[in-house]
Protein backbone atom coordinates (compact mmCIF):
# COMPACT_ATOMS: atom_id res chain seq x y z
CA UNK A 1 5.68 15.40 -16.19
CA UNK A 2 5.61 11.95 -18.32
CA UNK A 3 6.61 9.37 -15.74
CA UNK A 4 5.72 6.24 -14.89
CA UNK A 5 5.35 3.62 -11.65
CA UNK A 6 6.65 0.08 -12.69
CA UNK A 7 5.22 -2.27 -9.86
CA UNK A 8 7.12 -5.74 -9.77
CA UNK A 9 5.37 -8.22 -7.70
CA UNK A 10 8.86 -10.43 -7.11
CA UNK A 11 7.53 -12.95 -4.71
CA UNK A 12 4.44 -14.44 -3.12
CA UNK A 13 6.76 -16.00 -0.79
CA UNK A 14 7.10 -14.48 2.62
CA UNK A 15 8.52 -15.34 5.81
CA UNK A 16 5.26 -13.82 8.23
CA UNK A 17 1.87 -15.44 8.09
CA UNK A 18 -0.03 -12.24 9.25
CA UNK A 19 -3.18 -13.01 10.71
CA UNK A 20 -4.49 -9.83 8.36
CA UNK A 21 -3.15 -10.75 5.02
CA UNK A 22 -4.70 -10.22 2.08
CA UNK A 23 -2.59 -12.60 0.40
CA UNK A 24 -4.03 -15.65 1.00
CA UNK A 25 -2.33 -18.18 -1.39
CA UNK A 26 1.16 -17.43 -0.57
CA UNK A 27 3.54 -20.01 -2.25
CA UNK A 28 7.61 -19.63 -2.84
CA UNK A 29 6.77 -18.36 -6.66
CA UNK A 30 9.65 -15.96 -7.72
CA UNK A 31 10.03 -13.76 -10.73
CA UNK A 32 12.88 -14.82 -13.15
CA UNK A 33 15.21 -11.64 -14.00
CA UNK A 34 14.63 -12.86 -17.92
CA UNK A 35 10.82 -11.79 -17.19
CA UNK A 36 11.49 -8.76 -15.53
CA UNK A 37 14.20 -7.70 -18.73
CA UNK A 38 11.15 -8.71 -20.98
CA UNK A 39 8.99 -5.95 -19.54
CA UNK A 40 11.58 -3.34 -19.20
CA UNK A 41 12.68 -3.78 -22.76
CA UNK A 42 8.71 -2.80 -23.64
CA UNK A 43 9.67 0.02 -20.96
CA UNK A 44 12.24 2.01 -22.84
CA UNK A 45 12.86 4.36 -24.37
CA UNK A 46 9.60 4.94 -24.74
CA UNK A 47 6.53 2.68 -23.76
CA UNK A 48 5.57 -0.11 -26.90
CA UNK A 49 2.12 1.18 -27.70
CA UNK A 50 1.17 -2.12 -29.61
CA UNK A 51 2.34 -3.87 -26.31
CA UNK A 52 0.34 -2.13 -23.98
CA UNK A 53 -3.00 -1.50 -26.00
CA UNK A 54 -3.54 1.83 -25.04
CA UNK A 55 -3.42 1.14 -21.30
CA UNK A 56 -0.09 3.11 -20.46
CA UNK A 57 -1.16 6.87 -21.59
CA UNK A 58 0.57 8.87 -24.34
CA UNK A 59 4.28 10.24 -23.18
CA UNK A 60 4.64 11.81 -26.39
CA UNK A 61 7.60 9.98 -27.24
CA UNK A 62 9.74 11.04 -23.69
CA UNK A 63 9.52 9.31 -20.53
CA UNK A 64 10.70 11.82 -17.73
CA UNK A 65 10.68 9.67 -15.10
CA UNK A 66 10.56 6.39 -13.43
CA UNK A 67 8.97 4.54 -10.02
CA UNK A 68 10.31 0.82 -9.59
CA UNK A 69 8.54 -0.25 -6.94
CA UNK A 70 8.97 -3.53 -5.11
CA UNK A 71 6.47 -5.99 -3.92
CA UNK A 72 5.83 -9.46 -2.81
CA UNK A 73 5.11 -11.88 -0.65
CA UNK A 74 8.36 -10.14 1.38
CA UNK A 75 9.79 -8.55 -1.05
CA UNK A 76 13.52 -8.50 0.71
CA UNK A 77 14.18 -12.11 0.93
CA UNK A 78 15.69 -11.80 -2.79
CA UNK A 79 17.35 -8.10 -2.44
CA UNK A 80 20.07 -9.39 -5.25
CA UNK A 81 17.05 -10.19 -7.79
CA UNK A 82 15.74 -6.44 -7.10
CA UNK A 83 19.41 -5.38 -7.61
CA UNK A 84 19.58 -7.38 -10.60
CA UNK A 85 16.12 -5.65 -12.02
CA UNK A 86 17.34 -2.38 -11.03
CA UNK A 87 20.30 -2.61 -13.05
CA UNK A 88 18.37 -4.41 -15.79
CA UNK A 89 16.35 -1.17 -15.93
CA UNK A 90 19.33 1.41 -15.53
CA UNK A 91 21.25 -0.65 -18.45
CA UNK A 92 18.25 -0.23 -20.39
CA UNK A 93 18.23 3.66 -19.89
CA UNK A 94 21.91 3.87 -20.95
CA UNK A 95 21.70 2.08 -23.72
CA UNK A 96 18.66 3.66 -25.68
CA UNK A 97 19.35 6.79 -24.58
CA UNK A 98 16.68 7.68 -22.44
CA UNK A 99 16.89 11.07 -20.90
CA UNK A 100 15.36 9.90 -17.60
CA UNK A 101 15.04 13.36 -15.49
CA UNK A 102 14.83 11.04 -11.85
CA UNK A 103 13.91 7.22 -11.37
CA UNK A 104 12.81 6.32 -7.98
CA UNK A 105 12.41 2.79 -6.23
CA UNK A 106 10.19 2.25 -3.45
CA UNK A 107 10.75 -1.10 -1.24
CA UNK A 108 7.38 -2.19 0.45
CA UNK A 109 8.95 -4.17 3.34
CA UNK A 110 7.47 -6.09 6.67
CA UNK A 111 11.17 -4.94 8.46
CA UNK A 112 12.30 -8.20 9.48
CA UNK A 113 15.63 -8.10 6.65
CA UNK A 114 16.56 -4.78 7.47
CA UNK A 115 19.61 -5.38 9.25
CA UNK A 116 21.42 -7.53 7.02
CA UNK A 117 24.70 -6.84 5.30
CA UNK A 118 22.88 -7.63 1.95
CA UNK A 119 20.76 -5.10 3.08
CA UNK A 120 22.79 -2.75 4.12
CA UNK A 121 25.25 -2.88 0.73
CA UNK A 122 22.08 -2.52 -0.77
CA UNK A 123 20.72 0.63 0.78
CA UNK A 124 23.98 2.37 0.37
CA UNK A 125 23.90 1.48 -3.30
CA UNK A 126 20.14 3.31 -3.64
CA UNK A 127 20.18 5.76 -0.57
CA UNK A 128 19.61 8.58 -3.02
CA UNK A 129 16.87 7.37 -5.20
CA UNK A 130 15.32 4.85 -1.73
CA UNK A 131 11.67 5.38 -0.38
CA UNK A 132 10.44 2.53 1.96
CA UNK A 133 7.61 1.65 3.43
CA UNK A 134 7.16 -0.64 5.75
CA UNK A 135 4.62 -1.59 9.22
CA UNK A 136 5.77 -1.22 12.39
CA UNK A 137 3.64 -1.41 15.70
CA UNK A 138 5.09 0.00 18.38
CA UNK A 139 5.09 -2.57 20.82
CA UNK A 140 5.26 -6.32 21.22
CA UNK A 141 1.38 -6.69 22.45
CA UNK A 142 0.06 -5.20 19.36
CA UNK A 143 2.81 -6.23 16.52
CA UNK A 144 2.75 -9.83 17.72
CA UNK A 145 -0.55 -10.18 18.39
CA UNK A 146 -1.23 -10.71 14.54
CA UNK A 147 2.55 -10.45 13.11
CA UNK A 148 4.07 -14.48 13.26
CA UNK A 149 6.71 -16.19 11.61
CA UNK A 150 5.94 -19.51 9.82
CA UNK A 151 6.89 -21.06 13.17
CA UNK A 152 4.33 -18.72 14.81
CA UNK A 153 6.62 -16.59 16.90
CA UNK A 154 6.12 -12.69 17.20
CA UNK A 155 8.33 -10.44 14.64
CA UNK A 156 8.47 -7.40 16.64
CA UNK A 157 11.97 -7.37 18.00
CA UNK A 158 12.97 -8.42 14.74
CA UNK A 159 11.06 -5.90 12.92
CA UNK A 160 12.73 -3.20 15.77
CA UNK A 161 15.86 -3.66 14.71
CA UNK A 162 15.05 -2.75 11.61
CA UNK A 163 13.59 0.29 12.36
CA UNK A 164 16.65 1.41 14.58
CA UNK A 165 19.15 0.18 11.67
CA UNK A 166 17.04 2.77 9.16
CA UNK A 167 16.67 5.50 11.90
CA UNK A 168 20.57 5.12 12.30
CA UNK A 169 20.47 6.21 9.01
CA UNK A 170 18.71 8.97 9.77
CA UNK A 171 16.26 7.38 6.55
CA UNK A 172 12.67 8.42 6.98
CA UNK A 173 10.03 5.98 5.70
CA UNK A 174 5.74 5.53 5.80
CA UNK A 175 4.87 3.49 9.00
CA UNK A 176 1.21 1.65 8.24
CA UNK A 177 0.22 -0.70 10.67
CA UNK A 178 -2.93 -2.58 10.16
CA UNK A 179 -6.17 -2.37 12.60
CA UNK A 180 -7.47 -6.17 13.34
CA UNK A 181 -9.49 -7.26 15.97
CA UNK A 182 -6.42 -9.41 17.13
CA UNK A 183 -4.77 -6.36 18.05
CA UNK A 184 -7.31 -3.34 18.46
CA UNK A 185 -7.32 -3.22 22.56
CA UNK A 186 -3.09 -2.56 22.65
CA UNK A 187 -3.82 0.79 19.91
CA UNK A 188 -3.11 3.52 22.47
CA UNK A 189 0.06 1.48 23.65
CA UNK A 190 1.33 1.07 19.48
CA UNK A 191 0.90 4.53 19.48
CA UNK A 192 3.11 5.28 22.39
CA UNK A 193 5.85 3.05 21.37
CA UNK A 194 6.02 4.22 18.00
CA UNK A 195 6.32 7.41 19.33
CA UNK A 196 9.16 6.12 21.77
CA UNK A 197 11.24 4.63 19.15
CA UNK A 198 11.28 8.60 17.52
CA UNK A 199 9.24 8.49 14.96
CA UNK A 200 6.87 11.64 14.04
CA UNK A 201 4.08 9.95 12.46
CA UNK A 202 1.98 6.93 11.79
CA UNK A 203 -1.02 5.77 9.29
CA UNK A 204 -3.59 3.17 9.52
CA UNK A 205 -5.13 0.78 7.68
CA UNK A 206 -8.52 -0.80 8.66
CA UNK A 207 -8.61 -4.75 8.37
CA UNK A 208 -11.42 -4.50 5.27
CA UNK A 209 -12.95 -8.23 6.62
CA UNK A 210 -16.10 -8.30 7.71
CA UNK A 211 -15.60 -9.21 11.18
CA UNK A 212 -15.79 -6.31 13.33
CA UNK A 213 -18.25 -6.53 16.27
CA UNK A 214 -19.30 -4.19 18.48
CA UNK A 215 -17.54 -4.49 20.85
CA UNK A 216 -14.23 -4.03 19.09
CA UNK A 217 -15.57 -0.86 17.66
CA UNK A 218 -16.15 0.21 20.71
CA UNK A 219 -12.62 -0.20 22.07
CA UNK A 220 -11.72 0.73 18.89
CA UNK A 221 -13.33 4.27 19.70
CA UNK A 222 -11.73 4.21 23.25
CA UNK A 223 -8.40 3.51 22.17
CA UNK A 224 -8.82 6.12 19.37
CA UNK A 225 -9.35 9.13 21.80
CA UNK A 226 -6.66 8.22 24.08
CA UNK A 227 -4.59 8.85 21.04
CA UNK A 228 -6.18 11.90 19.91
CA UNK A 229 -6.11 13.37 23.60
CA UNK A 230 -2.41 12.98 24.30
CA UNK A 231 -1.78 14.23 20.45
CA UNK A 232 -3.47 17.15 22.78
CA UNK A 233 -1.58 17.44 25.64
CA UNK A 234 1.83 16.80 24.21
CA UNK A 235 1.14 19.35 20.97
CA UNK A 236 4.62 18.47 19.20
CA UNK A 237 3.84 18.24 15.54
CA UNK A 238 3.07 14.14 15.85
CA UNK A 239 0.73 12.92 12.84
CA UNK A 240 -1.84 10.19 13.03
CA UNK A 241 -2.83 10.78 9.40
CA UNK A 242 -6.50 9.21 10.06
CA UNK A 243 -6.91 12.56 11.54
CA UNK A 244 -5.94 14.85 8.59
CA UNK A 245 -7.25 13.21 5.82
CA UNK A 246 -10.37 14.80 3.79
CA UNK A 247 -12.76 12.13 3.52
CA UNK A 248 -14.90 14.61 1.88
CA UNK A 249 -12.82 14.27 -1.22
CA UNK A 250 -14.24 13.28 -4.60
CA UNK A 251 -15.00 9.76 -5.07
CA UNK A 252 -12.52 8.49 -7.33
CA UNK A 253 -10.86 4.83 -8.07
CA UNK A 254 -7.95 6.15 -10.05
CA UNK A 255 -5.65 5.69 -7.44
CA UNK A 256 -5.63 1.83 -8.39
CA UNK A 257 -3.15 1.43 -12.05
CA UNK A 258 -7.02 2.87 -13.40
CA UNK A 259 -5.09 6.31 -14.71
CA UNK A 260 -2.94 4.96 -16.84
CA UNK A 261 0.47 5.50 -15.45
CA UNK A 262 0.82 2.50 -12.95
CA UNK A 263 1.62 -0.82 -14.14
CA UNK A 264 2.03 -4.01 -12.21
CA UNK A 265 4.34 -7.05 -13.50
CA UNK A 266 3.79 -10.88 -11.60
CA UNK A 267 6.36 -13.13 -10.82
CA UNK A 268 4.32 -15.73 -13.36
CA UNK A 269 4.85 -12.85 -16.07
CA UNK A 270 1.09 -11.75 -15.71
CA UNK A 271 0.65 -7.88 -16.03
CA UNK A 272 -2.15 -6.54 -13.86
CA UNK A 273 -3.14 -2.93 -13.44
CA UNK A 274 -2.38 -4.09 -8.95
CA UNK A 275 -0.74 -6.69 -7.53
CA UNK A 276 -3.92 -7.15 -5.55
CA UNK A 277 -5.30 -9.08 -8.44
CA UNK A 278 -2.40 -11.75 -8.84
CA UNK A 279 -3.10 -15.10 -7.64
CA UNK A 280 -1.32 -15.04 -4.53
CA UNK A 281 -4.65 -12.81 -3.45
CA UNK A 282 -7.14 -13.97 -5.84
CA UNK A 283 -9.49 -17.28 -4.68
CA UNK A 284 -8.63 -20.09 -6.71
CA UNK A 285 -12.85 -19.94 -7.38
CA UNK A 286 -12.73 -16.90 -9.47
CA UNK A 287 -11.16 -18.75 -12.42
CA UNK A 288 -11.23 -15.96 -14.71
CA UNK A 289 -8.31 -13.58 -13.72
CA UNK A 290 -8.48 -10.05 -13.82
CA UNK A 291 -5.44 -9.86 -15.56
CA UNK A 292 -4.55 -7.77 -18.45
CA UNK A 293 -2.06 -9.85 -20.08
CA UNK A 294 1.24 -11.08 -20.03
CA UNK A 295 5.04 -10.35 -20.61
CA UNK A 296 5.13 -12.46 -24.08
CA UNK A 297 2.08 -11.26 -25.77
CA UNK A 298 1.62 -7.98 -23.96
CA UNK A 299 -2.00 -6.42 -22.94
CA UNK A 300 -4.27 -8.68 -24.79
CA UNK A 301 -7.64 -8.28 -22.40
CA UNK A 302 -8.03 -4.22 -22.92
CA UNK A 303 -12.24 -4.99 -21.66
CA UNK A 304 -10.57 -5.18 -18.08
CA UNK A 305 -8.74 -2.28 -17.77
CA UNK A 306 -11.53 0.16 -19.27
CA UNK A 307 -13.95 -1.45 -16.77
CA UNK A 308 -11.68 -0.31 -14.13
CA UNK A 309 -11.63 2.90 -15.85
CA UNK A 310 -15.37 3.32 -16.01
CA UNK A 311 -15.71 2.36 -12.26
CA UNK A 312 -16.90 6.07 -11.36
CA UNK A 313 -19.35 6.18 -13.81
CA UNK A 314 -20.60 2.92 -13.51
CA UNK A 315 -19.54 1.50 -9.55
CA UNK A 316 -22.99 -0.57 -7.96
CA UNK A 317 -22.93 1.49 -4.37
CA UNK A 318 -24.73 0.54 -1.65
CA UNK A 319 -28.01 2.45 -0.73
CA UNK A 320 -26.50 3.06 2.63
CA UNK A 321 -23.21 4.56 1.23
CA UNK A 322 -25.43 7.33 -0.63
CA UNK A 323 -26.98 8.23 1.86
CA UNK A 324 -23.64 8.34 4.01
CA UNK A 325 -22.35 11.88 4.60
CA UNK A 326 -18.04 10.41 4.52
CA UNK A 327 -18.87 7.72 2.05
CA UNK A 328 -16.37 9.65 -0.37
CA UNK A 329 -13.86 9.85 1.92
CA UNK A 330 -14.11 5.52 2.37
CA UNK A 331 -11.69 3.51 1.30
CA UNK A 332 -12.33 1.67 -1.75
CA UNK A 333 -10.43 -1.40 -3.50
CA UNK A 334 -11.70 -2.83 -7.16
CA UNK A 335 -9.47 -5.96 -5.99
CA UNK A 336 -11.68 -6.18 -3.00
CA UNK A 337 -14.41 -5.97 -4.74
CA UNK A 338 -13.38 -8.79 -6.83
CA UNK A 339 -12.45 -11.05 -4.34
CA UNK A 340 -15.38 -11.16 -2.61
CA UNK A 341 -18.34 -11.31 -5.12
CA UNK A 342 -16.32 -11.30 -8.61
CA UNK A 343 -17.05 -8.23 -9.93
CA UNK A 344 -14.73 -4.98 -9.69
CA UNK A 345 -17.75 -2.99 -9.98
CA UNK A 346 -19.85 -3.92 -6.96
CA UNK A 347 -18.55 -1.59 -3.85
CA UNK A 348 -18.09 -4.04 -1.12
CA UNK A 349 -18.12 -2.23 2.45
CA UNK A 350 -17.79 -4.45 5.82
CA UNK A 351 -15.51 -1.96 7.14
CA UNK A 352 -18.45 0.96 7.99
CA UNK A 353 -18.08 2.41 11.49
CA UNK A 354 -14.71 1.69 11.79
CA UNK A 355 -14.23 4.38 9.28
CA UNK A 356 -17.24 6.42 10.96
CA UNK A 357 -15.60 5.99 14.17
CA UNK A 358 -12.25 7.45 12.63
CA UNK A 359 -14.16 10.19 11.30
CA UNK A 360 -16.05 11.44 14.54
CA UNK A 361 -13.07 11.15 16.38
CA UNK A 362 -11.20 13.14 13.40
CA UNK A 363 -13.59 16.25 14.02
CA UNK A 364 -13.10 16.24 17.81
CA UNK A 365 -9.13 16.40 16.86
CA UNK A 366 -9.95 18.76 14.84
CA UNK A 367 -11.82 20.72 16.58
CA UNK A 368 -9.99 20.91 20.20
CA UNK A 369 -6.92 22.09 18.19
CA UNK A 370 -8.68 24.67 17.27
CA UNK A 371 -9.97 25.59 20.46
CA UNK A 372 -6.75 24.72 22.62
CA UNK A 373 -4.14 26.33 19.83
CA UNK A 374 -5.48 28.16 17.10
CA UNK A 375 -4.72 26.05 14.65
CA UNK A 376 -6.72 24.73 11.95
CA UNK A 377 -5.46 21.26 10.65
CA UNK A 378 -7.94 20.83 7.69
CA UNK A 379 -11.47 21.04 6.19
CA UNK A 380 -12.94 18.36 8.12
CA UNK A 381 -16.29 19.75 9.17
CA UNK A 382 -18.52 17.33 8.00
CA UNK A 383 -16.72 14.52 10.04
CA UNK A 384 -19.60 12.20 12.45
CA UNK A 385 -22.12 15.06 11.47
């Protein structure tokens, strides 16, 4: 099916300073509704082939669907702009006809605006076409540990509330939380408080920085078994997803706007292929953005987009990652890449046995639910071979 995700980056503004943040130059930059109509009007009916420069792949003249998804900065400071866009969009679709089959809108959220009545009128506006993700750790030692306001006070009972208000709702959503050093040694007691809130599953994401020390992976492997034991002993359909994913999967970057079907506006008007290129990530040092152009005079650097295309051909890997029996299953980020030595192409990895640790401890999942309960959870053989 022809359909498209329309990423709009409203905000680099955002009221947490995360100790993890990738967004480093966070400012209070918002995105004008006039830029946002701009884009959408090169949207619909059909994508503006001249505009985008062959990035956006063929629909054959019908778009069947549509993802708005909503980023920042915190995205839900400015829930009547993201109203305003959606409506922008939906206008759009009336009036040209489009014979949209679903459109979708995904809210990527740090919880703390979840219980407002703005919020609230909002959600009941969307509830049918809603997705949101959002992270939420569990318990105060964890979450706060690395999850401040700009006065540096924790966010968790905040962020709670929210959870409860969407729960209330009976709304499910993806949980993430984020794996730093600040927090690593309360994991086991996240995991037990997410589970106490009701919630049936929970991803991670490693902190991609290079500061892990040995130490840290080691409690990191501690507090990862503890997990993976009681997941044992209580047997009642939880998910850690660390421990079902294939990291023996083909090594692929289209995941990242690369395909052709992802598209990211800026609240400066700057189209990217991710948001993780704007310059509220970016170092002001790399002075030649990875952009691909802009809202006025559409795609106009093409070269940057079918580099990220030919990453799979073409990515510099490591010597150690080829010879690395779960480097497929690694995470990778072109913006990562580029952040840290300028060039999308050279696979930057500081993240290594964390992601081995995950793995090893994957198979022994794996493997005891097998034993304990006949069941098999995955192809996962090769994990910590």
């Amino acid at each position: 099916m022809n359909s498209l995700q329309l990423v709009f980056q409203i905000t680099s503004a955002c009221n947490l300073r995360c100790y993890y943040c990738f967004e480093e130059n966070k400012n209070n930059k918002v995105m004008s509704l006039d830029i946002a109509e701009k884009f959408i009007n090169k949207i619909l009916p059909v994508p503006d082939d001249k505009f985008f420069n062959g990035y956006i792949k063929e629909f054959d003249n019908k778009l069947a669907g549509c993802t708005l998804i909503f980023v920042g900065g915190e995205c839900t400071l400015y829930i009547k702009l993201i109203d305003n866009i959606i409506q922008c969009f939906l206008n759009k679709v009336k009036e040209t006809n489009t014979d949209l089959k679903f459109y979708n809108i995904i809210i990527e959220t740090n919880g703390t605006k979840l219980t407002t009545e703005e919020w609230n009128n909002f959600y009941n506006k969307y509830e049918d076409h809603l997705s949101i993700g959002l992270s939420f750790e569990g318990c105060s030692s964890y979450h706060d540990a690395c999850r401040r306001d700009l006065n540096n006070n924790g966010s968790f009972n905040n962020v709670l509330d929210g959870v409860r208000n969407l729960i209330s709702k009976k709304k499910k959503f993806q949980n993430t939380i984020v794996l730093s050093p600040h927090n690593i040694s309360h994991l086991f007691d996240c995991y037990l408080g997410i589970r106490e809130v009701g919630l049936k599953n929970m991803d991670a994401y490693i902190q991609c920085e290079p500061i892990w020390t040995k130490e840290q992976e080691d409690i990191y492997n501690e507090q990862l078994m503890m997990i993976a034991n009681d997941m044992l002993k209580v047997n009642d359909g939880f998910i850690y997803k660390a421990f079902y994913n294939d990291y023996m999967e083909d090594d692929c970057y289209g995941s990242c706007g690369t395909t052709g079907f992802q598209i990211t506006l800026s609240y400066d008007g700057d189209i990217y292929s991710c948001y993780k290129f704007s310059d509220s990530t970016i170092p002001t040092w790399l002075r030649d953005k990875f952009n691909l152009g802009n809202v006025d005079e559409g795609i106009t650097k093409p070269e940057n987009y079918l580099k990220l295309r030919s990453l799979n051909d073409n990515l510099k890997i490591p010597d150690k990652c080829k010879k690395c029996k779960i480097a497929t299953g690694c995470p990778k980020c072109p913006a990562y890449n580029y952040k840290h030595n300028g060039d999308v192409a050279i696979d930057t990895k500081t993240w290594c046995n964390m992601v081995q640790i995950t793995a090893k401890v994957a198979k022994y999942y794996k493997d005891k639910m097998k034993e304990m309960y006949n069941i098999d959870i995955g192809n996962i053989n090769k994990y910590g071979e």
